[in-house]
ModelCIF file with pLDDT and N, C-alpha, C, O atoms, coordinates in Angstrom:
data_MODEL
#
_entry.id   MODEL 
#
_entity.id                         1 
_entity.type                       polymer 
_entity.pdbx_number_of_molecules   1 
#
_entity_poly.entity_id                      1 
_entity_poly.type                           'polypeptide(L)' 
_entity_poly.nstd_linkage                   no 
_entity_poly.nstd_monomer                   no 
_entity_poly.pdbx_seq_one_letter_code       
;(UNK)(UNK)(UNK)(UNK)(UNK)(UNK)(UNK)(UNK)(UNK)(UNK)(UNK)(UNK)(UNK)(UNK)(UNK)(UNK)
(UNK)(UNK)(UNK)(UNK)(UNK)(UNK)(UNK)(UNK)(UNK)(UNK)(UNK)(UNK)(UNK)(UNK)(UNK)(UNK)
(UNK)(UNK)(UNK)(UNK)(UNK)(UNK)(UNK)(UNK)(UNK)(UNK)(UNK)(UNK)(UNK)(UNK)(UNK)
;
_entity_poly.pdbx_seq_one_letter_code_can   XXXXXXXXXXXXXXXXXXXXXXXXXXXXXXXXXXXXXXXXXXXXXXX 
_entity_poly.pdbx_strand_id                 A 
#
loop_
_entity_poly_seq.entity_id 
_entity_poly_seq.num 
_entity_poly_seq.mon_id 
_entity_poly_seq.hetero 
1 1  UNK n 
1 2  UNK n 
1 3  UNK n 
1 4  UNK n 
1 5  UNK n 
1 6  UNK n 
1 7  UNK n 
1 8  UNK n 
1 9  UNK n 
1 10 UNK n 
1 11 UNK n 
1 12 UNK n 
1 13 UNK n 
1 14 UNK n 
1 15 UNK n 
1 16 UNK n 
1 17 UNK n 
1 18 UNK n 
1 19 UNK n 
1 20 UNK n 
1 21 UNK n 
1 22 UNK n 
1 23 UNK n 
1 24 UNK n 
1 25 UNK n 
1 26 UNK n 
1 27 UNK n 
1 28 UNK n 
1 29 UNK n 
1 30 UNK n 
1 31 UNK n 
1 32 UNK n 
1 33 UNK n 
1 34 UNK n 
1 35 UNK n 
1 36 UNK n 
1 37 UNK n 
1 38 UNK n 
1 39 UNK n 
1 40 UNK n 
1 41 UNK n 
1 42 UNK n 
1 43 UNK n 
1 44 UNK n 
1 45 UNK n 
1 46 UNK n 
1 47 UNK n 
#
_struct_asym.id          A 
_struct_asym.entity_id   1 
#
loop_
_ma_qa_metric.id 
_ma_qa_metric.mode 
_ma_qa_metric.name 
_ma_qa_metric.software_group_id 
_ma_qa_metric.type 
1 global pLDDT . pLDDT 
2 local  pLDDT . pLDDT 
#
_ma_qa_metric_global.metric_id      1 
_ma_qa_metric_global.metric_value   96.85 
_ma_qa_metric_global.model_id       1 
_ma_qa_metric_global.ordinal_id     1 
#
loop_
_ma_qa_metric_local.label_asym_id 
_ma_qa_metric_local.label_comp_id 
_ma_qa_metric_local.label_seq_id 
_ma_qa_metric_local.metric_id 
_ma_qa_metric_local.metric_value 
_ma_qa_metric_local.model_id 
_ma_qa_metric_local.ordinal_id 
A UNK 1  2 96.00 1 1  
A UNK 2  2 95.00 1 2  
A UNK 3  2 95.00 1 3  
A UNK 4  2 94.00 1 4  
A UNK 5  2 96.00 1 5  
A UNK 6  2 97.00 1 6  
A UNK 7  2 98.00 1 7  
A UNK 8  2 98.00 1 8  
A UNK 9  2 98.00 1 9  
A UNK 10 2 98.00 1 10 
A UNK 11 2 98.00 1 11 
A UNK 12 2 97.00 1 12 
A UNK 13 2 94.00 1 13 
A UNK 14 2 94.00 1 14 
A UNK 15 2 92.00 1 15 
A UNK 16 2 92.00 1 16 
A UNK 17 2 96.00 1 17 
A UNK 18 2 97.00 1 18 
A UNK 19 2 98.00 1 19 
A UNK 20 2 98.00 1 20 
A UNK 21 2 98.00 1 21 
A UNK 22 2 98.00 1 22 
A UNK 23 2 98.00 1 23 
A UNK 24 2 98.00 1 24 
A UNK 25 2 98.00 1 25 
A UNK 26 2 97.00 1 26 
A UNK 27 2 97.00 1 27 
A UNK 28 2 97.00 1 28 
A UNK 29 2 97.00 1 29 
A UNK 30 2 97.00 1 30 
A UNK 31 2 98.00 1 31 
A UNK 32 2 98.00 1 32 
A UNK 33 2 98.00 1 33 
A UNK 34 2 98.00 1 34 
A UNK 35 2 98.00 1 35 
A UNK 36 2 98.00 1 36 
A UNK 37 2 97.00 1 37 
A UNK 38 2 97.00 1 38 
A UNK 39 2 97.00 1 39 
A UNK 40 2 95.00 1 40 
A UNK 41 2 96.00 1 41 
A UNK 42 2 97.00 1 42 
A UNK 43 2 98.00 1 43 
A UNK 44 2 98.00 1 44 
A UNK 45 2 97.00 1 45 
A UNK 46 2 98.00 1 46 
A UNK 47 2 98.00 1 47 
#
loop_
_atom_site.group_PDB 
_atom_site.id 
_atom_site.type_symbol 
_atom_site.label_atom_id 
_atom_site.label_alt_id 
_atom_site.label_comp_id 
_atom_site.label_asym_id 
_atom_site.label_entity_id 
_atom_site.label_seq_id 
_atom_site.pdbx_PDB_ins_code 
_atom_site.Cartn_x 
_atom_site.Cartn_y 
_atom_site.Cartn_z 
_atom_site.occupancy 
_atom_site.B_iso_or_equiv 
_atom_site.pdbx_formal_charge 
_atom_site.auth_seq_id 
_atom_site.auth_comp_id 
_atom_site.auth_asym_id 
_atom_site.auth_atom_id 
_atom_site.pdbx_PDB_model_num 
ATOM 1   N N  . UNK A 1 1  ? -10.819 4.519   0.592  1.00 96.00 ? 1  UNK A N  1 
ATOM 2   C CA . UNK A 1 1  ? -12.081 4.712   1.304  1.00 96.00 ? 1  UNK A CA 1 
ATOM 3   C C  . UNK A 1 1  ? -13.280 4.741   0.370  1.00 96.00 ? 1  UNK A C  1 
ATOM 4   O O  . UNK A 1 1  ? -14.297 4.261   0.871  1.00 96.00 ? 1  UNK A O  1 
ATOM 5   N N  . UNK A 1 2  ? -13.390 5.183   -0.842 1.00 95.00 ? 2  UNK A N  1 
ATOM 6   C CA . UNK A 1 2  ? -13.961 5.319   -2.039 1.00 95.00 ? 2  UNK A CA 1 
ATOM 7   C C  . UNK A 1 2  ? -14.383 3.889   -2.616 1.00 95.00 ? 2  UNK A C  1 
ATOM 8   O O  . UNK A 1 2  ? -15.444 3.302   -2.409 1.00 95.00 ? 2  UNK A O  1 
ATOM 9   N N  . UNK A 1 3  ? -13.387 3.506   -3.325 1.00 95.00 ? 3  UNK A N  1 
ATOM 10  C CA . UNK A 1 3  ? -13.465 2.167   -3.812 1.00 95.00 ? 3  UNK A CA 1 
ATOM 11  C C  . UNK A 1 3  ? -13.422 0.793   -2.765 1.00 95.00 ? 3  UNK A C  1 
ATOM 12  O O  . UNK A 1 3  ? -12.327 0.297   -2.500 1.00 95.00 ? 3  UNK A O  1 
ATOM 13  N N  . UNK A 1 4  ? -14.349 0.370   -2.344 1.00 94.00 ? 4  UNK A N  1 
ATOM 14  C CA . UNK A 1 4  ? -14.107 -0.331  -1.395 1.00 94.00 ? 4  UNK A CA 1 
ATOM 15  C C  . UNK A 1 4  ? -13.919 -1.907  -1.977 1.00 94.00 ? 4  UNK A C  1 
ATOM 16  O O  . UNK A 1 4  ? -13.630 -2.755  -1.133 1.00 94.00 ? 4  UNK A O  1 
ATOM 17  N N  . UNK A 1 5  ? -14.054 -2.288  -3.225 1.00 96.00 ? 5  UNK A N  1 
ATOM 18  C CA . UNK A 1 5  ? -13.784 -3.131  -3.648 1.00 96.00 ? 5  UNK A CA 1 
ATOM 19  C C  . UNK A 1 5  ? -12.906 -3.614  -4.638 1.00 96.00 ? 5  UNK A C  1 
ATOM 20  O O  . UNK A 1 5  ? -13.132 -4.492  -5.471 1.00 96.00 ? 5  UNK A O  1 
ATOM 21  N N  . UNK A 1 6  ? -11.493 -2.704  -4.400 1.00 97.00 ? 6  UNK A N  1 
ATOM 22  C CA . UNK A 1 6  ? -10.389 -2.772  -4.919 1.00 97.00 ? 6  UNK A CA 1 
ATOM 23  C C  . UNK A 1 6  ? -9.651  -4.136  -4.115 1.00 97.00 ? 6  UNK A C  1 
ATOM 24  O O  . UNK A 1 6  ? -9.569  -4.515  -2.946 1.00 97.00 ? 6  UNK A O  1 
ATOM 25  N N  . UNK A 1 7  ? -9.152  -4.650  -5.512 1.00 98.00 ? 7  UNK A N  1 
ATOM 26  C CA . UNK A 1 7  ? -8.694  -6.035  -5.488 1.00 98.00 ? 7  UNK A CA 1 
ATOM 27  C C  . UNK A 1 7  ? -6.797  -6.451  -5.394 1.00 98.00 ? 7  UNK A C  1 
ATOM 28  O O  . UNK A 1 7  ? -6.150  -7.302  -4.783 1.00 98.00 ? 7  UNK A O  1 
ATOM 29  N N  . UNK A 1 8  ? -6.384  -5.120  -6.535 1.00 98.00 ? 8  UNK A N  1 
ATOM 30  C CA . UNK A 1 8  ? -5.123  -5.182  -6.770 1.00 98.00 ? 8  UNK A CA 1 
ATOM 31  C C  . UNK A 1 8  ? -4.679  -3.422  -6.686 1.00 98.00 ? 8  UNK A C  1 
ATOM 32  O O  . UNK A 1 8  ? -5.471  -2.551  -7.048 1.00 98.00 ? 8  UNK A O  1 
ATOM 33  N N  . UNK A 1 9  ? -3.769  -3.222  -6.334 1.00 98.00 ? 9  UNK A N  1 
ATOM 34  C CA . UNK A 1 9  ? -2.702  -1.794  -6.308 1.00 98.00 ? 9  UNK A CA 1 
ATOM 35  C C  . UNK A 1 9  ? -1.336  -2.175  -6.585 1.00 98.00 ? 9  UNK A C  1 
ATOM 36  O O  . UNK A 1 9  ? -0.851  -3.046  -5.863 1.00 98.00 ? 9  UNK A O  1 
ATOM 37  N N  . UNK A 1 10 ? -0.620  -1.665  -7.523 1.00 98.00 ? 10 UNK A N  1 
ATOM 38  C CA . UNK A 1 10 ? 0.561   -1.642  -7.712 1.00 98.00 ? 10 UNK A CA 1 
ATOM 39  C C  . UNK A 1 10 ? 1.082   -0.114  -7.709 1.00 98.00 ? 10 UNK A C  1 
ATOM 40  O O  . UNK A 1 10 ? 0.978   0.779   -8.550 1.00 98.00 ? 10 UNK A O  1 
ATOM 41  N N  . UNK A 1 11 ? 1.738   -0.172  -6.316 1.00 98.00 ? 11 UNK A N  1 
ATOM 42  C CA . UNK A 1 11 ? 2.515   1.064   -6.306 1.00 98.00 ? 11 UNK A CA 1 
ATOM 43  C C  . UNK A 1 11 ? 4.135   0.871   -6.411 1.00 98.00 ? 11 UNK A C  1 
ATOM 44  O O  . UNK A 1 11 ? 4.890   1.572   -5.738 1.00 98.00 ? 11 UNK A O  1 
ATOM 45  N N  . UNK A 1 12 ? 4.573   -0.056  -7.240 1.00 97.00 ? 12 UNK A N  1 
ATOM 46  C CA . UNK A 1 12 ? 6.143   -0.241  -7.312 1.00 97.00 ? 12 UNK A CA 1 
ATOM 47  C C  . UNK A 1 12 ? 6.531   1.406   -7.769 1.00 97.00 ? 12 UNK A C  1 
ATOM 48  O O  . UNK A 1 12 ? 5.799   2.294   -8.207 1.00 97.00 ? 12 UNK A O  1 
ATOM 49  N N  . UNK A 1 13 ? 7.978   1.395   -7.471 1.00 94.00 ? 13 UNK A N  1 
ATOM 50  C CA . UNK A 1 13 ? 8.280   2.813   -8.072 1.00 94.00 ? 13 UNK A CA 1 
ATOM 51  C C  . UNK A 1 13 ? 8.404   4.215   -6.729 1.00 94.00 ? 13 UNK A C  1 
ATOM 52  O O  . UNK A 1 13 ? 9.153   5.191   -6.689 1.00 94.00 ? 13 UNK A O  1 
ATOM 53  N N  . UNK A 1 14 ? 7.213   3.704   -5.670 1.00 94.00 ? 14 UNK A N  1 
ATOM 54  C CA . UNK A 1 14 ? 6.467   5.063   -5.272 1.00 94.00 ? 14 UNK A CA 1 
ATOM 55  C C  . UNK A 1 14 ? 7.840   4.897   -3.872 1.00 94.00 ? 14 UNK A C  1 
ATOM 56  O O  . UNK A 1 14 ? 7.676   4.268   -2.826 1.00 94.00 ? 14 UNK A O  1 
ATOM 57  N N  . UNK A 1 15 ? 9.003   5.587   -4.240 1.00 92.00 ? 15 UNK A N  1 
ATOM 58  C CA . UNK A 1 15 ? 9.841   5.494   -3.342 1.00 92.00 ? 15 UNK A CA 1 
ATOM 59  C C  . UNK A 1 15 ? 10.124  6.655   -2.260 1.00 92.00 ? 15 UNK A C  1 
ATOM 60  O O  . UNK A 1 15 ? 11.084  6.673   -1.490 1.00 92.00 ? 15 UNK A O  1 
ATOM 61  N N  . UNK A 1 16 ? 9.035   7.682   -2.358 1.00 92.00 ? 16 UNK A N  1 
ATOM 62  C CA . UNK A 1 16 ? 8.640   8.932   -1.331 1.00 92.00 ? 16 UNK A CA 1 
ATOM 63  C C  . UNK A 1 16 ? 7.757   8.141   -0.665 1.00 92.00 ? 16 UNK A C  1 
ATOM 64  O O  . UNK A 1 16 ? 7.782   8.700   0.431  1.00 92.00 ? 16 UNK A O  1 
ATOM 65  N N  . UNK A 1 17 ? 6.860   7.079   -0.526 1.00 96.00 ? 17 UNK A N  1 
ATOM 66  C CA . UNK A 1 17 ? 5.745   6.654   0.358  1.00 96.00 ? 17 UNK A CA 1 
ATOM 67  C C  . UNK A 1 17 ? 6.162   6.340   1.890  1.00 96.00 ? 17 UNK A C  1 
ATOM 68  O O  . UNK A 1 17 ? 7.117   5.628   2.202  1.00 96.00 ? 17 UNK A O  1 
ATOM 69  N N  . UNK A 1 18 ? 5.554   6.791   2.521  1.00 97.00 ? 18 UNK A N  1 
ATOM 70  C CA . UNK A 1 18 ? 6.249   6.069   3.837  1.00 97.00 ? 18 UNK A CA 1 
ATOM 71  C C  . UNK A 1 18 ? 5.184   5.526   4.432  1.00 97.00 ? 18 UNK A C  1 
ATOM 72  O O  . UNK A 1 18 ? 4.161   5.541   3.748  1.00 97.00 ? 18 UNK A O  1 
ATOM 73  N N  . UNK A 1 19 ? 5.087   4.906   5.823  1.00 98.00 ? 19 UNK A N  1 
ATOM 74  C CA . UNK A 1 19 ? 4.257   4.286   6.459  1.00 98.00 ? 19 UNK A CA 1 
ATOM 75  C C  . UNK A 1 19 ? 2.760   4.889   6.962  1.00 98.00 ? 19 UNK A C  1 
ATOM 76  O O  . UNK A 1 19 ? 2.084   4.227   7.750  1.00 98.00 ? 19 UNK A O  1 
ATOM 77  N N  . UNK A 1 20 ? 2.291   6.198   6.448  1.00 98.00 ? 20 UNK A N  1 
ATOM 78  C CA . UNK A 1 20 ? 1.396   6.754   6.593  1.00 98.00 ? 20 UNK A CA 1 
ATOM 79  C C  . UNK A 1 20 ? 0.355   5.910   5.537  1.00 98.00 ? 20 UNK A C  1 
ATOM 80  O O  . UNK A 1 20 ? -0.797  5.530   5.747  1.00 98.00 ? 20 UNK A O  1 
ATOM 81  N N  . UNK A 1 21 ? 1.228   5.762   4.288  1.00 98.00 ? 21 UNK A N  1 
ATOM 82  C CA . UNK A 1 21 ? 0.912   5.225   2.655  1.00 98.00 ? 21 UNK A CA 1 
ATOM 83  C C  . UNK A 1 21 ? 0.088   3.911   3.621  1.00 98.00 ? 21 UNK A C  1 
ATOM 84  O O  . UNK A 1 21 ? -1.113  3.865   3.887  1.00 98.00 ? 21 UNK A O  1 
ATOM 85  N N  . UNK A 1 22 ? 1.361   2.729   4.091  1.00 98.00 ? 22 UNK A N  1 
ATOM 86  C CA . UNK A 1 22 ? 0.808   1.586   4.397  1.00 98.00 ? 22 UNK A CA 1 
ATOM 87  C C  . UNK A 1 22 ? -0.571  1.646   5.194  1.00 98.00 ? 22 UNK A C  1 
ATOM 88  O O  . UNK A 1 22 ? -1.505  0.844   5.211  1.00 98.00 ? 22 UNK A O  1 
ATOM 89  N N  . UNK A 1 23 ? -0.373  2.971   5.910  1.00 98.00 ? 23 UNK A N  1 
ATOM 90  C CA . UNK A 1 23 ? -1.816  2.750   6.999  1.00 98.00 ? 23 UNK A CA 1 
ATOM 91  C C  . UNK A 1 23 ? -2.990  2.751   6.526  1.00 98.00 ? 23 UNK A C  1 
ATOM 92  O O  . UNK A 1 23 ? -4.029  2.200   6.888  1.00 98.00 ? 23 UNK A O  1 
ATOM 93  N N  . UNK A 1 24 ? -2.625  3.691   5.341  1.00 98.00 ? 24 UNK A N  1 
ATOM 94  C CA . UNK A 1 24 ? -4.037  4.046   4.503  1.00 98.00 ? 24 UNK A CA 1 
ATOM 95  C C  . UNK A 1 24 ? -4.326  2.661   3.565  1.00 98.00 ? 24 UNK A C  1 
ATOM 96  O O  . UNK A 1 24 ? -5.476  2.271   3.364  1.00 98.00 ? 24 UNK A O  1 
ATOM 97  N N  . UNK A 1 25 ? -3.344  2.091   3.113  1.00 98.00 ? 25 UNK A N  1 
ATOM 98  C CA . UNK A 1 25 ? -3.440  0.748   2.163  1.00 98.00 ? 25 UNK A CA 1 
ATOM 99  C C  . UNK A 1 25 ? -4.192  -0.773  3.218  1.00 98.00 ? 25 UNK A C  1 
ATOM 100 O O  . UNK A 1 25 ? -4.893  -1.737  2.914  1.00 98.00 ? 25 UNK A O  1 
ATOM 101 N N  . UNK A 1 26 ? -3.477  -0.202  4.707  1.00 97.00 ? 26 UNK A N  1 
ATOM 102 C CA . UNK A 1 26 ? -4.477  -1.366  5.299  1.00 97.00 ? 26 UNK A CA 1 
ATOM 103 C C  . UNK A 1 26 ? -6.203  -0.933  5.581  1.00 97.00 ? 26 UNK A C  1 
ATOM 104 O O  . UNK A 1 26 ? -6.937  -1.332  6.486  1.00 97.00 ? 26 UNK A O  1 
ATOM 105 N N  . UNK A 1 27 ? -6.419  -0.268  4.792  1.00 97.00 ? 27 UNK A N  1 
ATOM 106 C CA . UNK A 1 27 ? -8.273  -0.155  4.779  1.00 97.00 ? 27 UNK A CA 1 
ATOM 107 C C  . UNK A 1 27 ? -8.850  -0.490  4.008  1.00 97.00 ? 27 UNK A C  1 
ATOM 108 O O  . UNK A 1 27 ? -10.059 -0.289  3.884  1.00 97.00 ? 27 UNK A O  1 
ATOM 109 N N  . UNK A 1 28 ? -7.939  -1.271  3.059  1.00 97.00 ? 28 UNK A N  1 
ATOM 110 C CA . UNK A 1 28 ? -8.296  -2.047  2.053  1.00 97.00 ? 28 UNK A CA 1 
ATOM 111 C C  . UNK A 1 28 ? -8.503  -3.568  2.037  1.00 97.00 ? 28 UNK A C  1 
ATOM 112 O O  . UNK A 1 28 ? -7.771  -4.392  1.489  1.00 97.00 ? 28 UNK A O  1 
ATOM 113 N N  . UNK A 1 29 ? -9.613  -3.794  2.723  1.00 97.00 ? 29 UNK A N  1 
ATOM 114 C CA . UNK A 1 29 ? -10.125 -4.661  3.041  1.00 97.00 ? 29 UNK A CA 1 
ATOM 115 C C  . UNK A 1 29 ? -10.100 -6.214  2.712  1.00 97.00 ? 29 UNK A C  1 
ATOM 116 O O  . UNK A 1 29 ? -9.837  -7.202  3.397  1.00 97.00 ? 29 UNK A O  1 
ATOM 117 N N  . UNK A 1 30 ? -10.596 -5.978  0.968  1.00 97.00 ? 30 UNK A N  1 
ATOM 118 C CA . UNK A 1 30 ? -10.595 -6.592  0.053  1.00 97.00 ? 30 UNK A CA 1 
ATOM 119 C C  . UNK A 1 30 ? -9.417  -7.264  -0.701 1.00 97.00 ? 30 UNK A C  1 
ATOM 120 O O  . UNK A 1 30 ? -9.462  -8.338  -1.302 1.00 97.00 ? 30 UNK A O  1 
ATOM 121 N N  . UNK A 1 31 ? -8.202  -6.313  -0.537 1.00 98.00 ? 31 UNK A N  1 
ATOM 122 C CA . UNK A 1 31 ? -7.083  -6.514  -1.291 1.00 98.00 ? 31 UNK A CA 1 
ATOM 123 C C  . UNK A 1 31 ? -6.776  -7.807  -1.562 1.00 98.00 ? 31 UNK A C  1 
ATOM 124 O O  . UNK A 1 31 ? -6.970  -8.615  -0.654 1.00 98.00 ? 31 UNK A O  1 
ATOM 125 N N  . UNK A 1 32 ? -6.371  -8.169  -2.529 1.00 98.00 ? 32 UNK A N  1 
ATOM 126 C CA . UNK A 1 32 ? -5.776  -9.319  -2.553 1.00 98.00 ? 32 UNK A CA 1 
ATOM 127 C C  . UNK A 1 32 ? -4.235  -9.612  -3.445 1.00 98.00 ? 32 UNK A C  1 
ATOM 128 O O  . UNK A 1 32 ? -3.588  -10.658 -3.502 1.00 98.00 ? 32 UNK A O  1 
ATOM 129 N N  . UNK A 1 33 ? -4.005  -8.537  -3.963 1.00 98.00 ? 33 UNK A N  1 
ATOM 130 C CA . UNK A 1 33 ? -2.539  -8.150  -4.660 1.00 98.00 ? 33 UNK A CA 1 
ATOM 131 C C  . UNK A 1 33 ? -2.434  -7.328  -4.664 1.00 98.00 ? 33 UNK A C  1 
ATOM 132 O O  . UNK A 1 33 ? -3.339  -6.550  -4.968 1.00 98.00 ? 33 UNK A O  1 
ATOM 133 N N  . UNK A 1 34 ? -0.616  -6.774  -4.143 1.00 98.00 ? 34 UNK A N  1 
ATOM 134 C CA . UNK A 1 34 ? -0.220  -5.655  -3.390 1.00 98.00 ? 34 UNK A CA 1 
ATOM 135 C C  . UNK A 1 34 ? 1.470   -5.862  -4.176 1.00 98.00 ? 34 UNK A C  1 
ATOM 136 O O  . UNK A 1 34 ? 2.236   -6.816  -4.307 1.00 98.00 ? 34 UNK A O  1 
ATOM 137 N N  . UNK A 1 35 ? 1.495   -4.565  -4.527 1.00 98.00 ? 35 UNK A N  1 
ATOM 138 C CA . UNK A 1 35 ? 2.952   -4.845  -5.117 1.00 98.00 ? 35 UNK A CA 1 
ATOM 139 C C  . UNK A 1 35 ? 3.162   -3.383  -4.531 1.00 98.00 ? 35 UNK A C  1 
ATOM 140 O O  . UNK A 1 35 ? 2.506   -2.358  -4.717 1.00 98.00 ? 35 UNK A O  1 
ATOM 141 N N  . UNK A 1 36 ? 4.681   -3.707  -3.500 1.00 98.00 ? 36 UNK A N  1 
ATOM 142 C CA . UNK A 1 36 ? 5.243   -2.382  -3.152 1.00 98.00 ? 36 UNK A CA 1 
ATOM 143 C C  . UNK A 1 36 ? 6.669   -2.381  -3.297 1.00 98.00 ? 36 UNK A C  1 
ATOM 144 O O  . UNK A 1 36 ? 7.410   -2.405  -2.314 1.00 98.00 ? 36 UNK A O  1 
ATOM 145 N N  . UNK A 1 37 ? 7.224   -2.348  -4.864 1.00 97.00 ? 37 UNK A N  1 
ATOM 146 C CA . UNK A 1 37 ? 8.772   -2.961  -5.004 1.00 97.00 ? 37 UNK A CA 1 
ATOM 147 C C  . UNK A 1 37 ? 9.108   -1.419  -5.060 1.00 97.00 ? 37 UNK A C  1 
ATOM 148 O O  . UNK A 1 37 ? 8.487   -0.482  -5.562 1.00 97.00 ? 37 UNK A O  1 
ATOM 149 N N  . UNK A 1 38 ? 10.368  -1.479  -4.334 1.00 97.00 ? 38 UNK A N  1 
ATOM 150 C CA . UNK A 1 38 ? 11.403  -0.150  -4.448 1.00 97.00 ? 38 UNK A CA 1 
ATOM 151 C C  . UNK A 1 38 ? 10.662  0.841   -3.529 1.00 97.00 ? 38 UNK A C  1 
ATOM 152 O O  . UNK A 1 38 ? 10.994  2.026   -3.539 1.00 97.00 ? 38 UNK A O  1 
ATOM 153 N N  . UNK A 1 39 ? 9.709   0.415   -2.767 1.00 97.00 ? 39 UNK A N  1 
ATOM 154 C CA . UNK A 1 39 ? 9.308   1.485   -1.769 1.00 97.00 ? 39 UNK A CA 1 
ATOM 155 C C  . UNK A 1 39 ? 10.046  1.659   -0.246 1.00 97.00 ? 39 UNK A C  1 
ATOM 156 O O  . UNK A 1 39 ? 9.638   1.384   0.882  1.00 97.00 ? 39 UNK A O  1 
ATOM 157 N N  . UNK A 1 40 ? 11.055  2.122   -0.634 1.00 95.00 ? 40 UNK A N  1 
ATOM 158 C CA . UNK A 1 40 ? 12.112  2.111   0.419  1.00 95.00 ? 40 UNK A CA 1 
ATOM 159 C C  . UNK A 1 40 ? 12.000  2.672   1.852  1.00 95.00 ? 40 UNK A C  1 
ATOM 160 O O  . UNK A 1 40 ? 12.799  2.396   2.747  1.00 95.00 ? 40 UNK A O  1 
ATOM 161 N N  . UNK A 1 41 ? 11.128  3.338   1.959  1.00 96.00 ? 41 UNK A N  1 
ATOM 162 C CA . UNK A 1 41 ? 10.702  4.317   3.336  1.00 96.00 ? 41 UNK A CA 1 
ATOM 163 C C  . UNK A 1 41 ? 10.054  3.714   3.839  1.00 96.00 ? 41 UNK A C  1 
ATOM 164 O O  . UNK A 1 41 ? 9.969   4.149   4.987  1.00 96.00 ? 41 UNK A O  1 
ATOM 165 N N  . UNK A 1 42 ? 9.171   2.475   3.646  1.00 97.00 ? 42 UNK A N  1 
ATOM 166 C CA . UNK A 1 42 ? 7.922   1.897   4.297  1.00 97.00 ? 42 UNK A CA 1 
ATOM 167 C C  . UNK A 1 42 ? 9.163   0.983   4.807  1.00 97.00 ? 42 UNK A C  1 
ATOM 168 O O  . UNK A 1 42 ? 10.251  0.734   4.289  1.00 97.00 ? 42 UNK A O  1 
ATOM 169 N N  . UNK A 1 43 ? 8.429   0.492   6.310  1.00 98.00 ? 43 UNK A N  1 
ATOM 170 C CA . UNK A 1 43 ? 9.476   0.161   7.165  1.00 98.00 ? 43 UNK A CA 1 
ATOM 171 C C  . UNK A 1 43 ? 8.170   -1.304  7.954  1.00 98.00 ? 43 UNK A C  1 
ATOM 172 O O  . UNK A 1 43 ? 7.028   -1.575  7.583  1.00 98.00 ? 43 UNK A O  1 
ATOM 173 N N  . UNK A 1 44 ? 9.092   -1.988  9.201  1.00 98.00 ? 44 UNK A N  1 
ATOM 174 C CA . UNK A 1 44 ? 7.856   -3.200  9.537  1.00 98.00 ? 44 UNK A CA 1 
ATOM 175 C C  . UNK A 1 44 ? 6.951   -2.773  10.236 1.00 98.00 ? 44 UNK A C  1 
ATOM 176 O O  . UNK A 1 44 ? 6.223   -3.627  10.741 1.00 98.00 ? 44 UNK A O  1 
ATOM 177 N N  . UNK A 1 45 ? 6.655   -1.303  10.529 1.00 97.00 ? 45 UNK A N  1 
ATOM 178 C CA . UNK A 1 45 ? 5.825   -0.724  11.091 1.00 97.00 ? 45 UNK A CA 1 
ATOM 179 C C  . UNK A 1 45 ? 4.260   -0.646  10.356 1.00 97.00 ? 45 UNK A C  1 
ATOM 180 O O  . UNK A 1 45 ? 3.157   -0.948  10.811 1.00 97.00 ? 45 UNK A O  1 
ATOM 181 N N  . UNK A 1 46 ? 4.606   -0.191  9.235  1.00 98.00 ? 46 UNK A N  1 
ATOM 182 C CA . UNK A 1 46 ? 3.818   -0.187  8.007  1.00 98.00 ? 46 UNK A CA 1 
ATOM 183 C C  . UNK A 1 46 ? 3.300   -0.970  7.511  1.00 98.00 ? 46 UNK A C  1 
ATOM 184 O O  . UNK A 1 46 ? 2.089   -1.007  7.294  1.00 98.00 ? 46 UNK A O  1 
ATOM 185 N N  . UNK A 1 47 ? 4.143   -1.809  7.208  1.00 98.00 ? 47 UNK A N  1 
ATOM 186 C CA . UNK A 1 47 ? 3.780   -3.616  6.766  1.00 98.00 ? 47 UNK A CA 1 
ATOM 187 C C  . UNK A 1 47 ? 3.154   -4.200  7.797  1.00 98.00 ? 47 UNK A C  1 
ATOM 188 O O  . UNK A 1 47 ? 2.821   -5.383  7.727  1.00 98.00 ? 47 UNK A O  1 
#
């Protein structure tokens, strides 16, 4: 919400995140590289 012109996030690793994570990551408008490897809880709800 802060940075509104964040381009890239790499949260590989973050394997407590669940789909609350994704909701907040889709307000990222701008994004254009997204790495979510080994984030096992985020489900196609999220995505």
């Amino acid at each position: 919400s802060n940075c509104r012109f964040l381009v890239e996030m790499d949260l590989s690793n973050a394997t407590d995140l669940t789909d609350f994570a994704a909701v907040a990551i889709s307000r990222a408008v701008n994004l254009e590289r997204l790495r979510m490897a080994r984030c096992k809880m985020i489900t196609d709800l999220g995505i």
